[in-house]
Protein backbone atom coordinates (compact mmCIF):
# COMPACT_ATOMS: atom_id res chain seq x y z
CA UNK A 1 -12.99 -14.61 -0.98
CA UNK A 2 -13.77 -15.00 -4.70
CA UNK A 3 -14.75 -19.10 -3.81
CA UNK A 4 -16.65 -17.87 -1.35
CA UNK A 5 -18.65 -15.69 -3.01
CA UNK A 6 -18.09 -15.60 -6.86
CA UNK A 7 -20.92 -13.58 -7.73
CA UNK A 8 -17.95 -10.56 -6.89
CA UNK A 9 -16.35 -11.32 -9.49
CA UNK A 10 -18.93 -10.65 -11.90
CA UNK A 11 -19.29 -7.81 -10.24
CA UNK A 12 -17.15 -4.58 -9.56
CA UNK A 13 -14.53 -3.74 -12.69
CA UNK A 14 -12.47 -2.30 -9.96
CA UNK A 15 -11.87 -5.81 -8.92
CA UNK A 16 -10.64 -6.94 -12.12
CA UNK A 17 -8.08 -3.70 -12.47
CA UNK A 18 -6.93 -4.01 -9.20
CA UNK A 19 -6.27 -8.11 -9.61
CA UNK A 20 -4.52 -6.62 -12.74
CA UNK A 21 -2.28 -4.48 -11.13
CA UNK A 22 -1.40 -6.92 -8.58
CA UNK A 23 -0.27 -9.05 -11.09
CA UNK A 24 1.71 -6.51 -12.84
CA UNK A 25 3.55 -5.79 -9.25
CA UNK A 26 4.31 -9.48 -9.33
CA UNK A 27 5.21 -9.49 -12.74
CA UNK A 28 8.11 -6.77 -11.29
CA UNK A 29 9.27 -8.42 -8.40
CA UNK A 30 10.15 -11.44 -10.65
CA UNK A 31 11.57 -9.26 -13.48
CA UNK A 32 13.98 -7.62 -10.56
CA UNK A 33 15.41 -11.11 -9.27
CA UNK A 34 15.98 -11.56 -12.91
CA UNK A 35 18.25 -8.01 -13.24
CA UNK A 36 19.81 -9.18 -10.01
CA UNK A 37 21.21 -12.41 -11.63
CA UNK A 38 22.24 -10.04 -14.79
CA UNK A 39 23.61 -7.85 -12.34
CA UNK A 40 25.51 -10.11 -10.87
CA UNK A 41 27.53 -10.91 -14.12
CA UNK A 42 27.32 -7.91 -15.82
CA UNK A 43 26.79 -4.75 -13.22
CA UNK A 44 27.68 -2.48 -16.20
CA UNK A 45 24.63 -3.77 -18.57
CA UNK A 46 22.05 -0.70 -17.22
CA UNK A 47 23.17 2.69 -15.55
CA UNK A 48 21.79 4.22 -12.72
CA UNK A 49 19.41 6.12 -14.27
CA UNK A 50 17.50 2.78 -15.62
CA UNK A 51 17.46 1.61 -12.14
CA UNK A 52 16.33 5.08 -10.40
CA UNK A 53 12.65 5.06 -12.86
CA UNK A 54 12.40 1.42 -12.80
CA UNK A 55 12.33 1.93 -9.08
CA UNK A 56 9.31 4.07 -8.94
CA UNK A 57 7.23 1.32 -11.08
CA UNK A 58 5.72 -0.63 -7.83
CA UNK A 59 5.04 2.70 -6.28
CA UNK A 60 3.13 3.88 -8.70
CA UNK A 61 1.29 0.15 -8.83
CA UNK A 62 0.62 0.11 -5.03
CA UNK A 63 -0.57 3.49 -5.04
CA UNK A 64 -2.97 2.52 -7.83
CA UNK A 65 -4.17 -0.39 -5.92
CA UNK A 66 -5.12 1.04 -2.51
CA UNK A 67 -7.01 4.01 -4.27
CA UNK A 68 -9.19 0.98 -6.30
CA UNK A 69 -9.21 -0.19 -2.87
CA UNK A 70 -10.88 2.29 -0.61
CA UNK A 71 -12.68 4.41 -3.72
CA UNK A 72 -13.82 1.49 -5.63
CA UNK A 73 -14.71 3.78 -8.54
CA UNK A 74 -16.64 1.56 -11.46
């Protein structure tokens, strides 16, 4: 959409958060293959706890992208 029509891009911060966040959540899902390999060799490395907050992190993200989403604030 954005080679389509750059002149988005220029416009709408929201855009740029939101591309942000996305990033971030795909930042996470390669950060968790990496703990699954650590895992793997070392399930004793983090406890449960680590894993319960670091769980909420892309549910927070996704809820932050589909209000920039349907509100489109700035």
């Amino acid at each position: 959409m954005l080679l389509i029509a750059p002149e988005m891009f220029k416009s709408g911060g929201w855009l740029h958060v939101k591309l942000t966040l996305v990033i971030l959540l795909l930042a996470y899902h390669f950060y968790c293959k990496k703990c699954m390999h650590e895992l793997e060799k070392d399930p004793t490395r983090r406890n449960a706890r680590f894993y319960r907050v670091f769980n909420e992190i892309p549910t927070i993200l996704m809820i932050l992208i589909v209000i920039l989403v349907v509100v489109k604030p700035f």
